[in-house]
PDB file of N, CA and C in Angstrom:
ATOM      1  N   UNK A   1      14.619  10.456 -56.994  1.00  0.00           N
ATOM      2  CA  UNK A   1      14.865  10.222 -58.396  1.00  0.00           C
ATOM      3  C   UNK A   1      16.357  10.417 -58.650  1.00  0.00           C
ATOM      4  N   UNK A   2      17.071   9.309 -59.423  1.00  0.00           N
ATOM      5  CA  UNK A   2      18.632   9.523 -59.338  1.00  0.00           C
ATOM      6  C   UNK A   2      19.044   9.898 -60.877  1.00  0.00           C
ATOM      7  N   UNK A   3      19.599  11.217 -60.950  1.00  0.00           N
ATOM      8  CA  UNK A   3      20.433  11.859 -61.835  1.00  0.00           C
ATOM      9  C   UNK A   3      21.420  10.843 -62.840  1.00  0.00           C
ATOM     10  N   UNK A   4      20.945  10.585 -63.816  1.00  0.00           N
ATOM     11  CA  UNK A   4      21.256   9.928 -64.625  1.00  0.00           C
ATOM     12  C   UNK A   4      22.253  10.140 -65.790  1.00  0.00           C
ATOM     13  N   UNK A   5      22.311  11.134 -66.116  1.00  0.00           N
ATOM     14  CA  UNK A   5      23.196  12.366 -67.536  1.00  0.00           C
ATOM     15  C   UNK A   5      22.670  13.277 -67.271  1.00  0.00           C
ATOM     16  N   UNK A   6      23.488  14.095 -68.364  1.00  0.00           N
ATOM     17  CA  UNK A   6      23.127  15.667 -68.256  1.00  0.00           C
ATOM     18  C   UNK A   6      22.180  16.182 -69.416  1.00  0.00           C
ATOM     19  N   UNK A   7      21.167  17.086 -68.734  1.00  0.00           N
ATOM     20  CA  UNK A   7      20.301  17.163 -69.938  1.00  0.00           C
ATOM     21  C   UNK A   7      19.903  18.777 -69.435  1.00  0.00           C
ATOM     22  N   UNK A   8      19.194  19.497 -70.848  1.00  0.00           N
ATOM     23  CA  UNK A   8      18.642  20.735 -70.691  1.00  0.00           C
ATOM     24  C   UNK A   8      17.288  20.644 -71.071  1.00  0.00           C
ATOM     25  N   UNK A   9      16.317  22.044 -70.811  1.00  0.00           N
ATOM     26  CA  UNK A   9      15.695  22.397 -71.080  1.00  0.00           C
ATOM     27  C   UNK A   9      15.314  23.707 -71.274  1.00  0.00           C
ATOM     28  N   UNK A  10      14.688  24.235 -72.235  1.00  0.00           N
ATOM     29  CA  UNK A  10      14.340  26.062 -72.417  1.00  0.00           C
ATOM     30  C   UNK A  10      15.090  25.981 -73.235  1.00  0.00           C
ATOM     31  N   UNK A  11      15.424  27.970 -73.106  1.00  0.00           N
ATOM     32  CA  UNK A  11      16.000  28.138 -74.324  1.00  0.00           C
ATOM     33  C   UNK A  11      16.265  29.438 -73.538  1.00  0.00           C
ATOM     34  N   UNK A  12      16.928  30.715 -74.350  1.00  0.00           N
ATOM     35  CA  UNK A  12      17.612  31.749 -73.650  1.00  0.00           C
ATOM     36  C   UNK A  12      16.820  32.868 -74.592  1.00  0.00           C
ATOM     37  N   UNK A  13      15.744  32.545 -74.991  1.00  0.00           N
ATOM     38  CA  UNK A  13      14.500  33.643 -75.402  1.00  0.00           C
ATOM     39  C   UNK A  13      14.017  34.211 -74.120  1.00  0.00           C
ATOM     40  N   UNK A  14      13.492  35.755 -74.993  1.00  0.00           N
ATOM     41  CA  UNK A  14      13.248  36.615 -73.394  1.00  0.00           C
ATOM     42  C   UNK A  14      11.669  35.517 -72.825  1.00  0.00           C
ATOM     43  N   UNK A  15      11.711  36.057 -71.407  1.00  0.00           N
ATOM     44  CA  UNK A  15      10.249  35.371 -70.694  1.00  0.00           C
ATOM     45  C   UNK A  15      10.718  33.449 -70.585  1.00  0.00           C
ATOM     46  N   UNK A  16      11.552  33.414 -70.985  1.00  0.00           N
ATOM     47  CA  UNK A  16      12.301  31.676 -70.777  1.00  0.00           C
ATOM     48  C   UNK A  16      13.687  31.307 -69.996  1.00  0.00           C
ATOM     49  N   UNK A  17      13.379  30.252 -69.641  1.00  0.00           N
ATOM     50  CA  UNK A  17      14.848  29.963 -68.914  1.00  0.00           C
ATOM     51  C   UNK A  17      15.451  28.874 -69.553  1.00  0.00           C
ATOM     52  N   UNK A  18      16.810  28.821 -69.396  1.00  0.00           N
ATOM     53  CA  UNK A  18      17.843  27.749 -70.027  1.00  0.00           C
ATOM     54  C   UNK A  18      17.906  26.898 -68.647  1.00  0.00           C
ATOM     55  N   UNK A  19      17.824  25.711 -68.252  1.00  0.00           N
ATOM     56  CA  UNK A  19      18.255  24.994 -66.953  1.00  0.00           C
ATOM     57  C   UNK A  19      19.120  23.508 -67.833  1.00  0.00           C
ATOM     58  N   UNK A  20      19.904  23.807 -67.107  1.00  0.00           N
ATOM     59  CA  UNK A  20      21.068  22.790 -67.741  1.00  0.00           C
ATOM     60  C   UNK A  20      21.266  21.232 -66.159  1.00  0.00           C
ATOM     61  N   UNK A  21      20.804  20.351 -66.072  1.00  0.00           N
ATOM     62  CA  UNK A  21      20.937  19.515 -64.527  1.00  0.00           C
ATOM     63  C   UNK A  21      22.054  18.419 -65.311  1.00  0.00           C
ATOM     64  N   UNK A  22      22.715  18.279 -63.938  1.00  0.00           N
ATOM     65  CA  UNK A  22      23.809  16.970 -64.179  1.00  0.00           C
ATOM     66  C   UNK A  22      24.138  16.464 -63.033  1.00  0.00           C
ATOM     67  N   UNK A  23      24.449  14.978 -62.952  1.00  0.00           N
ATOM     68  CA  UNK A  23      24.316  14.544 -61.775  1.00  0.00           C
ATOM     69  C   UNK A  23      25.744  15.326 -60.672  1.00  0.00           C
ATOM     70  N   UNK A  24      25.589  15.329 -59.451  1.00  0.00           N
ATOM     71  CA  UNK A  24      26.288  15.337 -58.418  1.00  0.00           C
ATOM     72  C   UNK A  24      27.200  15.004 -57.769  1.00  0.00           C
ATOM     73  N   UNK A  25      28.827  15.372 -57.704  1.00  0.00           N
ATOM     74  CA  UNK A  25      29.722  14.441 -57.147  1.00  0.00           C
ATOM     75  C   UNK A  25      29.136  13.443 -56.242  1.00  0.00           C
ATOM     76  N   UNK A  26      28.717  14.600 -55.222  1.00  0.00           N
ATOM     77  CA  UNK A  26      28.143  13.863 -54.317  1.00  0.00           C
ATOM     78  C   UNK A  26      26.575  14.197 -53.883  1.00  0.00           C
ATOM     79  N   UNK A  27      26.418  13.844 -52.580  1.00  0.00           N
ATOM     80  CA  UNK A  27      24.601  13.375 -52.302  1.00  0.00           C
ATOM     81  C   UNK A  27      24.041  15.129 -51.607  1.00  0.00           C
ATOM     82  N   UNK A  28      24.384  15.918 -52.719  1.00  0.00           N
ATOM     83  CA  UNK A  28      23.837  17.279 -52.264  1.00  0.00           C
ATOM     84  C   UNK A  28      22.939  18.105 -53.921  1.00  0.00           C
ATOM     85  N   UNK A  29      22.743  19.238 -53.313  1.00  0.00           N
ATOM     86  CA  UNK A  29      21.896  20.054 -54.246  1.00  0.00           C
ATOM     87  C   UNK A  29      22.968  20.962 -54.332  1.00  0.00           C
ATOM     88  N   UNK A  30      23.277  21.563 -55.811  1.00  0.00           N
ATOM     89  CA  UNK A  30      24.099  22.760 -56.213  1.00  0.00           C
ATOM     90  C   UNK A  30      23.411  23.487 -57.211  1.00  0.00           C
ATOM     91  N   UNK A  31      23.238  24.541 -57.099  1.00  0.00           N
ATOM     92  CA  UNK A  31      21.792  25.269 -57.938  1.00  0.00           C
ATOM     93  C   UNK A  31      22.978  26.590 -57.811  1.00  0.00           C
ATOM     94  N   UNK A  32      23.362  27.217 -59.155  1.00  0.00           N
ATOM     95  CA  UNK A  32      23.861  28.475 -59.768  1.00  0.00           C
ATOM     96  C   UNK A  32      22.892  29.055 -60.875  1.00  0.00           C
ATOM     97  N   UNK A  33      22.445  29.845 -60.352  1.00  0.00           N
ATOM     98  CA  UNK A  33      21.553  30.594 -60.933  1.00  0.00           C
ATOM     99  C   UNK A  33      22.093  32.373 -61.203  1.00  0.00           C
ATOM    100  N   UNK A  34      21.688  32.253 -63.119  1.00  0.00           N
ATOM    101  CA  UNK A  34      22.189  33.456 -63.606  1.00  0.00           C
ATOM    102  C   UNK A  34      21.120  34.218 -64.234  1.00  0.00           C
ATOM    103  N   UNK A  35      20.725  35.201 -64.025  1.00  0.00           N
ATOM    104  CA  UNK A  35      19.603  36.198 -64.509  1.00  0.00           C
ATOM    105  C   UNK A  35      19.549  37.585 -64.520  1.00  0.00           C
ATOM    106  N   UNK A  36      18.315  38.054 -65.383  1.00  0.00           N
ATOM    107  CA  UNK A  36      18.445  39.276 -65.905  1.00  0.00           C
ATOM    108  C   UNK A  36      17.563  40.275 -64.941  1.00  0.00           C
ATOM    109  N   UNK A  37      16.932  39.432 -63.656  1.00  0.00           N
ATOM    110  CA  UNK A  37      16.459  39.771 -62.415  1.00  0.00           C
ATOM    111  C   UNK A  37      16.860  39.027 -61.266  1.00  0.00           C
ATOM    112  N   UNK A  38      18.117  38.856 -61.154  1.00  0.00           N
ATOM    113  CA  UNK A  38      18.647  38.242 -60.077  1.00  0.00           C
ATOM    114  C   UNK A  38      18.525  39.056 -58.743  1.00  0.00           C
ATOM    115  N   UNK A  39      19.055  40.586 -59.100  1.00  0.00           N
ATOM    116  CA  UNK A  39      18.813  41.187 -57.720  1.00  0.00           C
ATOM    117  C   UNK A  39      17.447  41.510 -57.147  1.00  0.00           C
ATOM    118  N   UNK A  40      16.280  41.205 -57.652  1.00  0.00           N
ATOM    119  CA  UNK A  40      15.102  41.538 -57.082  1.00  0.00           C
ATOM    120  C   UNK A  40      14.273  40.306 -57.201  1.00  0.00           C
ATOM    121  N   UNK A  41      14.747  38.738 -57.847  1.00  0.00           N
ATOM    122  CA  UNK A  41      14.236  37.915 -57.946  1.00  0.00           C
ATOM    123  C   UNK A  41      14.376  36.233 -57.768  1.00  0.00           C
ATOM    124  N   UNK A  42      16.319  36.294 -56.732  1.00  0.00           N
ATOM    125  CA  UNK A  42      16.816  35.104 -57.403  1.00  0.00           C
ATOM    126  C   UNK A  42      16.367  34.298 -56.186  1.00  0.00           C
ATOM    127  N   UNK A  43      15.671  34.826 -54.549  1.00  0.00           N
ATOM    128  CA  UNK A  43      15.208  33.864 -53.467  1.00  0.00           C
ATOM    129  C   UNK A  43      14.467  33.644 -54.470  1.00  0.00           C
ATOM    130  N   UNK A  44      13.293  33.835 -55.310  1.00  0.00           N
ATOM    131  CA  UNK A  44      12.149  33.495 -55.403  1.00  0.00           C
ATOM    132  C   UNK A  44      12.611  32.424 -56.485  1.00  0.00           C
ATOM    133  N   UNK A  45      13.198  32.647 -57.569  1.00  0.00           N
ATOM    134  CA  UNK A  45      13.161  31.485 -58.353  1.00  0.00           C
ATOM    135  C   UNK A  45      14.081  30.470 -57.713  1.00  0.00           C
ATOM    136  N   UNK A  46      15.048  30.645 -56.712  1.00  0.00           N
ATOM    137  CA  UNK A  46      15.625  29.268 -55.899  1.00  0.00           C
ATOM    138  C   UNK A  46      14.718  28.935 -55.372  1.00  0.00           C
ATOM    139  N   UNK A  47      13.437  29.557 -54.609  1.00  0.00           N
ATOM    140  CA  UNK A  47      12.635  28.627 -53.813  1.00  0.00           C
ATOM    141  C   UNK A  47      11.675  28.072 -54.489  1.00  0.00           C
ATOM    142  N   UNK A  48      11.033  28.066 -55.865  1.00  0.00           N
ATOM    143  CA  UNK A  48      10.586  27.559 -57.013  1.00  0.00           C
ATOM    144  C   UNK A  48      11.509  26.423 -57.175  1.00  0.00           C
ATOM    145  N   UNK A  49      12.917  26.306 -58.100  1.00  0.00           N
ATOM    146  CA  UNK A  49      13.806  25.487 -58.152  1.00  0.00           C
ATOM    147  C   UNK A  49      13.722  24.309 -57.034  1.00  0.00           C
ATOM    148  N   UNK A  50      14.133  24.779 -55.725  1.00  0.00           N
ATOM    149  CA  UNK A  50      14.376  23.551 -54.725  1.00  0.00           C
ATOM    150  C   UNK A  50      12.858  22.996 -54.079  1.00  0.00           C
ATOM    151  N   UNK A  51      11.745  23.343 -54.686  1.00  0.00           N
ATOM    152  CA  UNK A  51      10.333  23.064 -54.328  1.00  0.00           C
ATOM    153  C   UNK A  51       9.971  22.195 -55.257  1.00  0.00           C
ATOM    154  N   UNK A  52      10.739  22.449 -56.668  1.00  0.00           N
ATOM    155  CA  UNK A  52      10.026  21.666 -57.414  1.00  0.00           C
ATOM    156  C   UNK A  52      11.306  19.929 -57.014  1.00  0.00           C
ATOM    157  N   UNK A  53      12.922  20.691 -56.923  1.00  0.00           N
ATOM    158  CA  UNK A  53      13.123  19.325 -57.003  1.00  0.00           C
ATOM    159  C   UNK A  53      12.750  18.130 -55.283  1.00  0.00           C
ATOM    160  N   UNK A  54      12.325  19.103 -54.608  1.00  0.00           N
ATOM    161  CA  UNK A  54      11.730  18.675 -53.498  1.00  0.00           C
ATOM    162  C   UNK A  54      10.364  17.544 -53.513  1.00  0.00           C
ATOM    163  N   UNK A  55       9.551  18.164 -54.457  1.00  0.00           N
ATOM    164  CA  UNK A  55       8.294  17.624 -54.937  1.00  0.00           C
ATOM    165  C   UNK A  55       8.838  16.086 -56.150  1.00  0.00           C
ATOM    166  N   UNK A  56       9.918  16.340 -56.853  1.00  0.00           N
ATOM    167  CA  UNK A  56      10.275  14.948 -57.295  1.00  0.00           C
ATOM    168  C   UNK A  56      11.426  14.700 -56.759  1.00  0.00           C
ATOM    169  N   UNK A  57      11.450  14.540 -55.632  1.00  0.00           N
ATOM    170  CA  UNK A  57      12.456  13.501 -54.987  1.00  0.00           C
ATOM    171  C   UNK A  57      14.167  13.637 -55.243  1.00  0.00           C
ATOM    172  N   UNK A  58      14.282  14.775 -55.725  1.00  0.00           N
ATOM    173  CA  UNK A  58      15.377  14.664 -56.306  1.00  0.00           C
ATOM    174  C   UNK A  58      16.173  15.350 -55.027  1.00  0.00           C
ATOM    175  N   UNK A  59      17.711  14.540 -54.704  1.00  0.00           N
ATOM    176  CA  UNK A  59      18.096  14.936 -53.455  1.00  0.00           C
ATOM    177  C   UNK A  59      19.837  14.915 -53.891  1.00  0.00           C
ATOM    178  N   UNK A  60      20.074  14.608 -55.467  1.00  0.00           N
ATOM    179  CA  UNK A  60      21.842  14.746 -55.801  1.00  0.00           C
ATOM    180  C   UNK A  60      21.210  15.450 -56.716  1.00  0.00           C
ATOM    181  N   UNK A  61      22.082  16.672 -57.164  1.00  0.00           N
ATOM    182  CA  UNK A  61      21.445  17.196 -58.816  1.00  0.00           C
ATOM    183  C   UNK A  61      22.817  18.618 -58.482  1.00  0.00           C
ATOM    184  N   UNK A  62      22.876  19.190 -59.510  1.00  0.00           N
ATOM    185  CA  UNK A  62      23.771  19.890 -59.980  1.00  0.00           C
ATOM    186  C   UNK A  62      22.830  20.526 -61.273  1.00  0.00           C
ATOM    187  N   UNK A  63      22.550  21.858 -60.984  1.00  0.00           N
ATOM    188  CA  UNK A  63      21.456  22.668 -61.747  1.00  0.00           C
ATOM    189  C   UNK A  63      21.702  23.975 -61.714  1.00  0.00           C
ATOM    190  N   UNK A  64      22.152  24.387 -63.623  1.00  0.00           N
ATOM    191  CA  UNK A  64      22.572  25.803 -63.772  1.00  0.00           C
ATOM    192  C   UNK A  64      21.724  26.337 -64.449  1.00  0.00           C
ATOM    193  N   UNK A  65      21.265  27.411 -63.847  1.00  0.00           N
ATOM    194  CA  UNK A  65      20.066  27.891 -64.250  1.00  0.00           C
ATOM    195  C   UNK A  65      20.290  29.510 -65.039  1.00  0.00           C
ATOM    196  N   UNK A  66      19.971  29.397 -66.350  1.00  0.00           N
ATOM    197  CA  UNK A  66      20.026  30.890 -66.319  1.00  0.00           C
ATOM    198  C   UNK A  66      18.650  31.949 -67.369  1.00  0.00           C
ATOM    199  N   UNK A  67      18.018  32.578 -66.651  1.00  0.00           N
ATOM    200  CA  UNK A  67      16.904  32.856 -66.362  1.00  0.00           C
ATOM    201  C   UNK A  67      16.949  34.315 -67.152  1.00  0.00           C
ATOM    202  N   UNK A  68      15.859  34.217 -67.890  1.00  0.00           N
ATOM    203  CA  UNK A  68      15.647  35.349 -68.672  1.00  0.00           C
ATOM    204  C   UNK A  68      14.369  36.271 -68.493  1.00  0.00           C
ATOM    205  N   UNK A  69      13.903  36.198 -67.397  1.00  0.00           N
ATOM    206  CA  UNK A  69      12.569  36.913 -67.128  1.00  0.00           C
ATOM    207  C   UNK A  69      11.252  36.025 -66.881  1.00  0.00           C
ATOM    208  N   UNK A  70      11.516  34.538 -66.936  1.00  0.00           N
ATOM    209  CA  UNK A  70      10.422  33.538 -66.690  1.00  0.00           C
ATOM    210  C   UNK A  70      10.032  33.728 -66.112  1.00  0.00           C
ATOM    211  N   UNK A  71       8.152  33.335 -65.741  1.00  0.00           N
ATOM    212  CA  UNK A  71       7.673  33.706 -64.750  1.00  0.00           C
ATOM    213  C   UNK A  71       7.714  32.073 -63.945  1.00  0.00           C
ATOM    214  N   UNK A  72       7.120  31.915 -62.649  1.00  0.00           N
ATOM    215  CA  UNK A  72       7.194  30.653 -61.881  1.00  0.00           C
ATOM    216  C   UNK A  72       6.877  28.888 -62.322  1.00  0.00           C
ATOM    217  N   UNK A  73       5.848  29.141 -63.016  1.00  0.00           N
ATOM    218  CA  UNK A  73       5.104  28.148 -63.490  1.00  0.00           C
ATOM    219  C   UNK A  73       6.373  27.628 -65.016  1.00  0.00           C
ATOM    220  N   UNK A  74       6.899  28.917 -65.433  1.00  0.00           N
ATOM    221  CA  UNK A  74       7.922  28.418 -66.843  1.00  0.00           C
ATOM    222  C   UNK A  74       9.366  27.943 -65.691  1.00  0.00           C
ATOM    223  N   UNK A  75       9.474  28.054 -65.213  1.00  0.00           N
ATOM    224  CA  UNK A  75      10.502  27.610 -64.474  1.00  0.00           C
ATOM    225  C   UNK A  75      10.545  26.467 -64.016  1.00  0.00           C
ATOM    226  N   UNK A  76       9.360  25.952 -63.349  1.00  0.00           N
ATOM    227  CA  UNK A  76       9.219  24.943 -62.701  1.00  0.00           C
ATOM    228  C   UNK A  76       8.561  23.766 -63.995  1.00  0.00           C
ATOM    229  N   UNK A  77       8.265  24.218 -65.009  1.00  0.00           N
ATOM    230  CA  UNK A  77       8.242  23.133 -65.981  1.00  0.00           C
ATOM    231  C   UNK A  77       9.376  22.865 -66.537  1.00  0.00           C
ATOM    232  N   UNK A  78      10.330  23.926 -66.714  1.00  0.00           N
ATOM    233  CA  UNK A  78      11.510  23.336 -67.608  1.00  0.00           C
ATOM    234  C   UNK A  78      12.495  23.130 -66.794  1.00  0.00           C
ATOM    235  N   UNK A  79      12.219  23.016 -64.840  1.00  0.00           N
ATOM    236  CA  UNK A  79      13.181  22.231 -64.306  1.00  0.00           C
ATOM    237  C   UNK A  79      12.246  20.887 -64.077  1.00  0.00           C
ATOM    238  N   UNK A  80      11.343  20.612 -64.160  1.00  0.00           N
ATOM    239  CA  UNK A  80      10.816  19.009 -64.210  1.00  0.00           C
ATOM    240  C   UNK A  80      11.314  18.242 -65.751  1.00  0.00           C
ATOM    241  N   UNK A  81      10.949  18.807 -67.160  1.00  0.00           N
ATOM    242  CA  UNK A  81      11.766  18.531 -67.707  1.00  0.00           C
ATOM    243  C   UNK A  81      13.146  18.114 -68.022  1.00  0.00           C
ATOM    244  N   UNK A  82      13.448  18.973 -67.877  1.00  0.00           N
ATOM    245  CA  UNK A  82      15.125  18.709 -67.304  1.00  0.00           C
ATOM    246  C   UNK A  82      15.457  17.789 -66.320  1.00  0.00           C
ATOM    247  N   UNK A  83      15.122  17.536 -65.060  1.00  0.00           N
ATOM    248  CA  UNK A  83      14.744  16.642 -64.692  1.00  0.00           C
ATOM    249  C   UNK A  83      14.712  14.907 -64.801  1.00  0.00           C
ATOM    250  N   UNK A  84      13.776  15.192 -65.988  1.00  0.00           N
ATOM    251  CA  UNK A  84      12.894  13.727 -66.153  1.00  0.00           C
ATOM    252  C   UNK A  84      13.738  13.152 -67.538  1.00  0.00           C
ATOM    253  N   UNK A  85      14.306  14.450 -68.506  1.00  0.00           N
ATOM    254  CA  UNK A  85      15.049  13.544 -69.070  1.00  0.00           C
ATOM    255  C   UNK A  85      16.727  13.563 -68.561  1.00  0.00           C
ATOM    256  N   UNK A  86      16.905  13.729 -67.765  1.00  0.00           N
ATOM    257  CA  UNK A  86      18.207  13.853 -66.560  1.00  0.00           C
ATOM    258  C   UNK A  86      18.309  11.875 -66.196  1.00  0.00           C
ATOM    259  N   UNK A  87      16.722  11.617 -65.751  1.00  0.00           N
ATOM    260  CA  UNK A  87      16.900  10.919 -64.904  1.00  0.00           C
ATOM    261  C   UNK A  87      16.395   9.484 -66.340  1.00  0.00           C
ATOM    262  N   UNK A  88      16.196   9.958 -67.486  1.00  0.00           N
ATOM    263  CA  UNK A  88      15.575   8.838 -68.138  1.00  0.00           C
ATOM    264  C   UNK A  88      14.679   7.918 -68.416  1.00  0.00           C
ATOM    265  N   UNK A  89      13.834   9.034 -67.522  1.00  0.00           N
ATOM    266  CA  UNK A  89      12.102   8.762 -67.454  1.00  0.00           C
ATOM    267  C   UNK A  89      11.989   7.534 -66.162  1.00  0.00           C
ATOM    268  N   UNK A  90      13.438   6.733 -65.596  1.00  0.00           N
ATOM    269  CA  UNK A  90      13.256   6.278 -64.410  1.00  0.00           C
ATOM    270  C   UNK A  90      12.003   6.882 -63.381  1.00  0.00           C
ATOM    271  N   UNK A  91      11.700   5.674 -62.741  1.00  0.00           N
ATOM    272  CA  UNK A  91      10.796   6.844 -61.287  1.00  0.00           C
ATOM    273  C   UNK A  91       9.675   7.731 -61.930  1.00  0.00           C
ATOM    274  N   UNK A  92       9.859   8.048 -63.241  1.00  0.00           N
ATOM    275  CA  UNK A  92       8.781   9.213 -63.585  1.00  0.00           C
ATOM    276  C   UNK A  92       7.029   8.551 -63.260  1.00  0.00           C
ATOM    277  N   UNK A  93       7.005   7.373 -63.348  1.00  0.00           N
ATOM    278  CA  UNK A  93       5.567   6.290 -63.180  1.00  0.00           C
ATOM    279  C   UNK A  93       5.222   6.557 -61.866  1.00  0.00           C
ATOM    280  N   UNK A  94       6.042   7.230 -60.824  1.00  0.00           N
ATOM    281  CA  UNK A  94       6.136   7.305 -59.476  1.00  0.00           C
ATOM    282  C   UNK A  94       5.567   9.109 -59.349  1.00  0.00           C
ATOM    283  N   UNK A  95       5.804   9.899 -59.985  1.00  0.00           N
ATOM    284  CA  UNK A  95       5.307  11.146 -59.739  1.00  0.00           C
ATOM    285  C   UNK A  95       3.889  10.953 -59.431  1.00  0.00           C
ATOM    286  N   UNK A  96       3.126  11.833 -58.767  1.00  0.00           N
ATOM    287  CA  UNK A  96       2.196  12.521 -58.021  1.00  0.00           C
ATOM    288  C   UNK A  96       1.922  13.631 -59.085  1.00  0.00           C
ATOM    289  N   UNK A  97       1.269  13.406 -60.294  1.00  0.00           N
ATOM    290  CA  UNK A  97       1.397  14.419 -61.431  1.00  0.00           C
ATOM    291  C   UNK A  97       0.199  15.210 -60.582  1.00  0.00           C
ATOM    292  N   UNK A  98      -0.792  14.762 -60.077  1.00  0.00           N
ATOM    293  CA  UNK A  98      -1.768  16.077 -59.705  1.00  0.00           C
ATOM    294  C   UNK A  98      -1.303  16.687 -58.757  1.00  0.00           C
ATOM    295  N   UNK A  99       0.109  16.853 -57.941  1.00  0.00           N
ATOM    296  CA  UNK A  99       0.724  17.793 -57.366  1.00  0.00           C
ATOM    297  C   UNK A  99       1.311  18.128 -58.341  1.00  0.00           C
ATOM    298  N   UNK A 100       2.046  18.083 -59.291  1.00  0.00           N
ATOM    299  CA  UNK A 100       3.090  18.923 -60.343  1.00  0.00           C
ATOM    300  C   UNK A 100       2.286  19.721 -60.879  1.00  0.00           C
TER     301      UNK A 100
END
């Protein structure tokens, strides 16, 4: 799925995350992630993050994440969001929604 503009999702309420995606100089993944459990939690929400953009195809993206206590499932919706209006609903007819 190709990164289209920059778009957000969430919000910076406790138990929510802000994820901000924009496309990529180039043909890599850049994920900065800022949180209020980073030291006891930030493998786990990167491996959430790069699973979900793994699962939609997404292989250029530039994604700042900053995380307020979300649990997995709020994370991984408001980086598909982010996401999908990133990419402009392109490709979205192509998801595998009963894996998401």
């Amino acid at each position: 799925m190709e990164i289209l503009q920059r778009s957000y999702a969430g919000t910076l309420e406790s138990s929510d995350v802000l994820v901000e995606v924009s496309p990529a100089s180039s043909c890599s993944i850049d994920v900065e992630i800022i949180s209020s459990v980073e030291k006891q939690f930030e493998p786990a929400i990167r491996n959430v993050i790069m699973s979900t953009l793994e699962e939609m195809g997404v292989s250029a993206v530039r994604l700042s994440v900053n995380d307020k206590g979300a649990l997995d499932c709020v994370i991984r919706a408001r980086v598909q969001a982010a996401i999908m209006r990133a990419a402009k609903g392109n490709h979205c007819h192509q998801l595998v929604w009963g894996a998401i």
